[in-house]
C-alpha atoms as a PDB file:
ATOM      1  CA  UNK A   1      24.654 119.475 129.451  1.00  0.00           C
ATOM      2  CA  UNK A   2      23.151 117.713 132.970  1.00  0.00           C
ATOM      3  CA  UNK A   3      25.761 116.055 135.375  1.00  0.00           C
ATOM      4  CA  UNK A   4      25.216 113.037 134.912  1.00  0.00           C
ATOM      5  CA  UNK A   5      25.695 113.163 130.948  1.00  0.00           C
ATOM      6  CA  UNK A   6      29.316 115.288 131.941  1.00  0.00           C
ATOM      7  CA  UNK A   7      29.656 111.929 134.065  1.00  0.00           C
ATOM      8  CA  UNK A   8      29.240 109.449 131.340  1.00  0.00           C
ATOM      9  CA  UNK A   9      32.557 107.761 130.809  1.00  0.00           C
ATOM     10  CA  UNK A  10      33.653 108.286 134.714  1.00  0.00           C
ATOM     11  CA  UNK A  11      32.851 105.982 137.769  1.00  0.00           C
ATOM     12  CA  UNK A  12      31.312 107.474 140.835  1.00  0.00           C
ATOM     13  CA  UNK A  13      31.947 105.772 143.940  1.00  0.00           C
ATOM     14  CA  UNK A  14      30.082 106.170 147.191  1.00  0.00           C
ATOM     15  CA  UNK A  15      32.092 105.573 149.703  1.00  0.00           C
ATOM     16  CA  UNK A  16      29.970 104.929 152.124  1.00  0.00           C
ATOM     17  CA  UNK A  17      27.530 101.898 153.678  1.00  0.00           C
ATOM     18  CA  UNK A  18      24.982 104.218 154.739  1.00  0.00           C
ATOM     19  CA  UNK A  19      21.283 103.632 153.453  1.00  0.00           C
ATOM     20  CA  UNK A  20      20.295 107.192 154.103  1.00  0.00           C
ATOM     21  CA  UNK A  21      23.279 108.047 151.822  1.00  0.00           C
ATOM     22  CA  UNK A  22      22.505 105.510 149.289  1.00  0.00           C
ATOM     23  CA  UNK A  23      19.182 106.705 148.941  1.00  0.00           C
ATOM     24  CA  UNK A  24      20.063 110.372 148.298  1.00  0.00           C
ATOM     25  CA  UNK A  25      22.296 109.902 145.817  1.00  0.00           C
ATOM     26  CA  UNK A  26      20.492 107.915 143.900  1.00  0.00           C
ATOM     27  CA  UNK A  27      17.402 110.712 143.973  1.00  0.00           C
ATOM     28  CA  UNK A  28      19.737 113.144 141.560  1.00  0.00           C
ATOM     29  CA  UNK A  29      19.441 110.195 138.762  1.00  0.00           C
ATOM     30  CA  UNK A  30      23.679 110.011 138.820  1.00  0.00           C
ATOM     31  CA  UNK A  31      24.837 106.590 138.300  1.00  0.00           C
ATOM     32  CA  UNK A  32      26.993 105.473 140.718  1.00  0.00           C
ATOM     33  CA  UNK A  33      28.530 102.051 142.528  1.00  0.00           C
ATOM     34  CA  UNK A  34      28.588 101.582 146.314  1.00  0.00           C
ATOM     35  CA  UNK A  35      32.013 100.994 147.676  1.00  0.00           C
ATOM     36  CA  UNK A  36      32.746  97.306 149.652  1.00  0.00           C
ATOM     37  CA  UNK A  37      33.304  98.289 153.678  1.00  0.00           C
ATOM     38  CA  UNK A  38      36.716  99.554 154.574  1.00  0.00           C
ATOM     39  CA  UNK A  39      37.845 100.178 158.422  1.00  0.00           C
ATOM     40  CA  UNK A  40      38.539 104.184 159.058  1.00  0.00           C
ATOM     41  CA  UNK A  41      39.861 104.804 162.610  1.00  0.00           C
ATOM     42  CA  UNK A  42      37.366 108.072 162.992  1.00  0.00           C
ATOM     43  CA  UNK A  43      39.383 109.861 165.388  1.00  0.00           C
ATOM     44  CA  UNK A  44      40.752 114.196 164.905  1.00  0.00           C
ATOM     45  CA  UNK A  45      42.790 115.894 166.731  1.00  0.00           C
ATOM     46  CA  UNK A  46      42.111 117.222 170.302  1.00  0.00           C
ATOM     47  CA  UNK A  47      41.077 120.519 170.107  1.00  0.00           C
ATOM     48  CA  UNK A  48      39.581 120.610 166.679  1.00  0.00           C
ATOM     49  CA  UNK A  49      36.862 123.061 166.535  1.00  0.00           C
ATOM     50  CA  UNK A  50      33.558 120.824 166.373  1.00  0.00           C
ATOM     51  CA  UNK A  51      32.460 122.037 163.121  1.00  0.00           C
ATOM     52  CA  UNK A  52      35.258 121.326 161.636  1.00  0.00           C
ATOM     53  CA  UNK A  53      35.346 118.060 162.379  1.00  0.00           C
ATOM     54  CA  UNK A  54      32.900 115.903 160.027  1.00  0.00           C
ATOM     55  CA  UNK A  55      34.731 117.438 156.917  1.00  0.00           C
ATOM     56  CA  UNK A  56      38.061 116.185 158.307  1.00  0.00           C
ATOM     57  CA  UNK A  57      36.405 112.519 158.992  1.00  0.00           C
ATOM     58  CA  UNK A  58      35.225 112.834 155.332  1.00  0.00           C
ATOM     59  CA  UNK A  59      38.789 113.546 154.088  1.00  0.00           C
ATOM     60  CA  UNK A  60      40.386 110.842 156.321  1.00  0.00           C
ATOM     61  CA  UNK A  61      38.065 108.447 154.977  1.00  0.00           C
ATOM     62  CA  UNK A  62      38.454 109.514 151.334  1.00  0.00           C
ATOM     63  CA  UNK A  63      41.885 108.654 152.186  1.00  0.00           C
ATOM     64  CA  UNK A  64      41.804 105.425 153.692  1.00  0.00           C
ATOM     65  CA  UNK A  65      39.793 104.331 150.569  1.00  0.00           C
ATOM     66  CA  UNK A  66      41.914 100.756 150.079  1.00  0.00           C
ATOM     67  CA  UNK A  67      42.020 100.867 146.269  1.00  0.00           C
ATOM     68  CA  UNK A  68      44.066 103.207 143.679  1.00  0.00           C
ATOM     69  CA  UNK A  69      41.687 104.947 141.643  1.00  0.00           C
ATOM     70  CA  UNK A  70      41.843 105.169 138.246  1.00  0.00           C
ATOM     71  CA  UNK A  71      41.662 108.231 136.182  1.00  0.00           C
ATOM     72  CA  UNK A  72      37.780 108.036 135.473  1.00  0.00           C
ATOM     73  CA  UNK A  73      37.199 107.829 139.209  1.00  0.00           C
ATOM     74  CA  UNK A  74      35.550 110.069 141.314  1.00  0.00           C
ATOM     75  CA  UNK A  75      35.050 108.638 145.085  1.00  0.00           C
ATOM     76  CA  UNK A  76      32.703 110.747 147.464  1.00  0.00           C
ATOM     77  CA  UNK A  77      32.997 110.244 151.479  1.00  0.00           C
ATOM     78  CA  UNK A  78      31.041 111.664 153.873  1.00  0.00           C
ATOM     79  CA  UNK A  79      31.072 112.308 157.550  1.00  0.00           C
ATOM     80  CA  UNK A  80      27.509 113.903 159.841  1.00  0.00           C
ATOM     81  CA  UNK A  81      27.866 115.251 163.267  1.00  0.00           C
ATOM     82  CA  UNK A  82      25.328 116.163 165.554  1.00  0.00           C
ATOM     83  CA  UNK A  83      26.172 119.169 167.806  1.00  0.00           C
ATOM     84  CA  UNK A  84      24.741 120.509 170.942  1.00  0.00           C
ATOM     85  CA  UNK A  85      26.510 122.933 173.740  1.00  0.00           C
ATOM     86  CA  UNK A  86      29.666 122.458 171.776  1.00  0.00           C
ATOM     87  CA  UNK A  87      30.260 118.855 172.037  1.00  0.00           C
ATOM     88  CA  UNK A  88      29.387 116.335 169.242  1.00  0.00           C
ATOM     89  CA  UNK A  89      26.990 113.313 169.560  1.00  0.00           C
ATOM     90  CA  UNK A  90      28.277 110.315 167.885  1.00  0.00           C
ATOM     91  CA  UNK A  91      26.165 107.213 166.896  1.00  0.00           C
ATOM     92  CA  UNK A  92      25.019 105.930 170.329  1.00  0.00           C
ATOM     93  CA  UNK A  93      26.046 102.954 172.538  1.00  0.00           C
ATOM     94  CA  UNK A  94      22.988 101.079 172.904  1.00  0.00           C
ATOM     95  CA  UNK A  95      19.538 101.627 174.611  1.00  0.00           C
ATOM     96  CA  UNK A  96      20.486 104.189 177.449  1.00  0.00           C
ATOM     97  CA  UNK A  97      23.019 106.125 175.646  1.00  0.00           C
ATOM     98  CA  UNK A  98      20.243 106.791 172.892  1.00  0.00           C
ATOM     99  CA  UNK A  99      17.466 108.000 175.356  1.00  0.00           C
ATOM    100  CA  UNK A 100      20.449 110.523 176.958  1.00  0.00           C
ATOM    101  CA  UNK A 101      21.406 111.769 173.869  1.00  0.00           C
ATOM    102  CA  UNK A 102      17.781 112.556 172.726  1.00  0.00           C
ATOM    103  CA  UNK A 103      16.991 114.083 175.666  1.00  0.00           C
ATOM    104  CA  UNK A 104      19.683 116.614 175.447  1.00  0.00           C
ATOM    105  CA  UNK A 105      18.249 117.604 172.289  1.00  0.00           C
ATOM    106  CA  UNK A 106      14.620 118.066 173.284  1.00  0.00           C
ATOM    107  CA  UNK A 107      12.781 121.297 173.411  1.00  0.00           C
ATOM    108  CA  UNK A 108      16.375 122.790 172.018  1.00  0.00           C
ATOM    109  CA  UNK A 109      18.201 123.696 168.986  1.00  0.00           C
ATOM    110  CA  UNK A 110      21.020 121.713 167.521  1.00  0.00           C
ATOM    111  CA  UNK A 111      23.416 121.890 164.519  1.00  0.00           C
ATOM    112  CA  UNK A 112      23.861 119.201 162.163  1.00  0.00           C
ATOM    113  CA  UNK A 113      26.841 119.688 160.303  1.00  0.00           C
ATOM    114  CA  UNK A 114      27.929 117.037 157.079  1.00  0.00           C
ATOM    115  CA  UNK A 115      31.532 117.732 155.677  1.00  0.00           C
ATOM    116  CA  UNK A 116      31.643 115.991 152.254  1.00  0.00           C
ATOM    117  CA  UNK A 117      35.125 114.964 150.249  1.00  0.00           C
ATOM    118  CA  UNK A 118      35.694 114.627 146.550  1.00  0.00           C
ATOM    119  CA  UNK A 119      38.490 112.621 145.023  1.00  0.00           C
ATOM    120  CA  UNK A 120      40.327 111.508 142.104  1.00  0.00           C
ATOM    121  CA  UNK A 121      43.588 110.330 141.242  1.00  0.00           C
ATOM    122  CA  UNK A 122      45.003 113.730 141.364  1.00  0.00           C
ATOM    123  CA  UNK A 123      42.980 115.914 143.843  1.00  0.00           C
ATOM    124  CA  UNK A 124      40.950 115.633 146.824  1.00  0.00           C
ATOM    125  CA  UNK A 125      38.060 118.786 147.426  1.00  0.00           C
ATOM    126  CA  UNK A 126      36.065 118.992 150.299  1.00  0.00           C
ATOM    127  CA  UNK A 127      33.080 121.191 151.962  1.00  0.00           C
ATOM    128  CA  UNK A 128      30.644 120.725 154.744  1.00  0.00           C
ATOM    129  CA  UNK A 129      27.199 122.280 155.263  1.00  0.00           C
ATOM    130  CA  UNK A 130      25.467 123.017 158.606  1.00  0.00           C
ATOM    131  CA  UNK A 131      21.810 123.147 159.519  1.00  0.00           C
ATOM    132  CA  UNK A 132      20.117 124.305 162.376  1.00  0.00           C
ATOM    133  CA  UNK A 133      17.270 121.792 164.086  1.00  0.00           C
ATOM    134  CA  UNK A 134      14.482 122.764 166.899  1.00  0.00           C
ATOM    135  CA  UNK A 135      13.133 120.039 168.499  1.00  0.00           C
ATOM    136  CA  UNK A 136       9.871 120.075 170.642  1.00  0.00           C
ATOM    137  CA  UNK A 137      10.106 119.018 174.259  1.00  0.00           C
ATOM    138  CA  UNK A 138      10.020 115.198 174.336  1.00  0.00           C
ATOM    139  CA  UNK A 139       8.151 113.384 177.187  1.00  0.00           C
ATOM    140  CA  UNK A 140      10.390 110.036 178.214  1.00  0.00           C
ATOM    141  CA  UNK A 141       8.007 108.042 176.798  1.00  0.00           C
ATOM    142  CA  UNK A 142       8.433 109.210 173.448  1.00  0.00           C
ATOM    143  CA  UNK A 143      11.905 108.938 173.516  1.00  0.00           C
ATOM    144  CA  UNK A 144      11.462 105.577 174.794  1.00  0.00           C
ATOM    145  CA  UNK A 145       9.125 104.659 172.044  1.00  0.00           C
ATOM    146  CA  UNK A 146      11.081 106.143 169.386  1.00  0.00           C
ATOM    147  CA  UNK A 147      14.688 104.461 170.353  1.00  0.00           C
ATOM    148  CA  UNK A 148      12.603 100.621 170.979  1.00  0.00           C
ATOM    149  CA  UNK A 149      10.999 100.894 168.111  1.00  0.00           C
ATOM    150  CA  UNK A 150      13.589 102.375 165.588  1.00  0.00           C
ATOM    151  CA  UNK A 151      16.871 101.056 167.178  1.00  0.00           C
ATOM    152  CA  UNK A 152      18.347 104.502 166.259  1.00  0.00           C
ATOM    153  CA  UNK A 153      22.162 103.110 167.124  1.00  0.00           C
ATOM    154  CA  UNK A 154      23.836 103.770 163.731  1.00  0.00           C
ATOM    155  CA  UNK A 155      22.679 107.632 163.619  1.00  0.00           C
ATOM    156  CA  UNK A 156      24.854 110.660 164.669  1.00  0.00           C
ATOM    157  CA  UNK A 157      22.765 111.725 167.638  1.00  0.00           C
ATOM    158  CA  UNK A 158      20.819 108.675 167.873  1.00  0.00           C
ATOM    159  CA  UNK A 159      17.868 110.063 165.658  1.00  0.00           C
ATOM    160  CA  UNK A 160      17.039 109.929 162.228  1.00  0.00           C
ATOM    161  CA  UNK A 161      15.417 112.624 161.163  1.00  0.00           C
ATOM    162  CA  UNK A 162      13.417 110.918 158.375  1.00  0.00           C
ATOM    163  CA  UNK A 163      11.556 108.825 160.624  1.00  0.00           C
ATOM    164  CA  UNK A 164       9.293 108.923 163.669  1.00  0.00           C
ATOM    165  CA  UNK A 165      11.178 111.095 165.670  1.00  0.00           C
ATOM    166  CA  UNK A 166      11.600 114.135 162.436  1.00  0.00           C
ATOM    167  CA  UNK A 167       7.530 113.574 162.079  1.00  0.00           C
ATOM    168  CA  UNK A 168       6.615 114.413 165.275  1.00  0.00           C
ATOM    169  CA  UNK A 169       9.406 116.162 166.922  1.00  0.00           C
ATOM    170  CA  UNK A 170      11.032 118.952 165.052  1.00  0.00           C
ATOM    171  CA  UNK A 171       9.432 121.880 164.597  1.00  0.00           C
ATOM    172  CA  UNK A 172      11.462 123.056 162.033  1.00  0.00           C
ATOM    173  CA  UNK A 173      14.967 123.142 160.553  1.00  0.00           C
ATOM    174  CA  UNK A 174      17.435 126.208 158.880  1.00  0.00           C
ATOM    175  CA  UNK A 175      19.348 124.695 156.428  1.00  0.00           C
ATOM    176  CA  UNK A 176      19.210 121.317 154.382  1.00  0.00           C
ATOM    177  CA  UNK A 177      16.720 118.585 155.416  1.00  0.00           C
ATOM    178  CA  UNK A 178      18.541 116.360 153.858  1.00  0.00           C
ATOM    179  CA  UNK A 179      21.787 117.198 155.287  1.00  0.00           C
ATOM    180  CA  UNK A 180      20.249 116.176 158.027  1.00  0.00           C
ATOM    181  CA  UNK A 181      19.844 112.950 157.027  1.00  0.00           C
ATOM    182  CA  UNK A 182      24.052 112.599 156.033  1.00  0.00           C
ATOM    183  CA  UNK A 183      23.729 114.007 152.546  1.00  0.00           C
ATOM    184  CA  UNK A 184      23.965 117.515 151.750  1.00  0.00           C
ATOM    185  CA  UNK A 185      22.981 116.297 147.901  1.00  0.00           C
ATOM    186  CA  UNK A 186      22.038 119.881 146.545  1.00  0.00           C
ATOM    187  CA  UNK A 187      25.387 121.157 147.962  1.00  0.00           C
ATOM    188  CA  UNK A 188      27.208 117.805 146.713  1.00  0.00           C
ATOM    189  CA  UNK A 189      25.850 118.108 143.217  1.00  0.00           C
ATOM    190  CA  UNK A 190      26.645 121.776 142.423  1.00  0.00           C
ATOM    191  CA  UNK A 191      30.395 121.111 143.683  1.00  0.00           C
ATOM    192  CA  UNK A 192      30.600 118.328 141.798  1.00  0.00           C
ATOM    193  CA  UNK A 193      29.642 120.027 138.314  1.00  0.00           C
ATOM    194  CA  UNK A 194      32.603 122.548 139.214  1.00  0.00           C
ATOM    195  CA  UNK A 195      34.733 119.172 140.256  1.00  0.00           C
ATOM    196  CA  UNK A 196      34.282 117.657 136.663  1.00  0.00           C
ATOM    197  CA  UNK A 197      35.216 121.314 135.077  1.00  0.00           C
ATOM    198  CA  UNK A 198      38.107 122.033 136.957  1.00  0.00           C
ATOM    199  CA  UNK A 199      39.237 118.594 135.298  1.00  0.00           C
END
């Protein structure tokens, strides 16, 4: 039997405003419902190792979902961090903040790690999934380009790597492409066929 037929009769909720997120999701063919906006205060504890952090962010939002769920729901949260020399890039404030971060990512390798939670009205799972991304050197006026023309200021890093910047800047990636993009959806949909058997 396919997921989403072991679905039918449950609501999955995508917690989570994210387009990017959104879209991959929808590719599996699951029927799901988009969550309204909720406030999450994103902060972890000081001294949490960075690649732990995204699946704690998932988790905390999974948690500060405002509505009870009900015994045919299934909510799914997601956090994506973008790491380089051991400190994570979060979504960029404005114009020069973007070019700085990009440029600390070209001609290098960074790790994009997603941590996922699952949760019903008796459990909560989680996981997270890391890929590795090499970037070309980037002259400045690339960079300048990409962040003026894209307005790159709600991504993890300040790049998105389905657009300009993943076209013509990264030479390759080990791991998920689509983690990449805030969605480890191959990952998400094995764990959540063992999800729905665990019961």
């Amino acid at each position: 039997m396919l997921l989403y037929e072991k679905l039918k009769g449950k609501t999955l909720i995508l917690g989570s405003r994210s387009p990017r997120r959104k879209q991959l999701l929808a590719g599996t063919g699951l029927h799901f419902i988009t969550a309204d906006s909720y406030e999450v205060a994103e902060e972890y504890p000081a001294g949490m190792p960075t690649v732990e952090v995204p699946e704690y962010l998932a988790q905390l939002k999974s948690h500060a979902y405002p509505a009870e769920l009900g015994g045919n729901d299934i909510l799914v949260t997601a956090d994506t961090v973008v790491i380089v020399d051991g400190r994570i890039l979060g979504k960029p404030d404005g114009r020069e903040e973007a070019i700085t971060m990009i440029e600390s990512l070209s001609g290098r390798r960074h790790t994009v790690v997603t941590g996922v939670a699952m949760r019903n009205f008796c459990r909560c799972e989680s996981f997270s999934v890391a890929s590795e991304v090499y970037m070309r050197e980037l002259r400045r006026e690339e960079v300048e380009y990409y962040v003026d023309t894209y307005k790159p200021y709600d991504k993890a890093g300040a790049y998105g790597i389905q657009e300009w910047i993943g076209y013509v800047g990264v030479e390759r990636i080990e791991g998920s492409f689509y983690n990449v993009m805030g969605l480890p959806i191959q990952a998400l949909y094995v764990r959540l066929e063992r999800f729905l058997e665990i019961g």
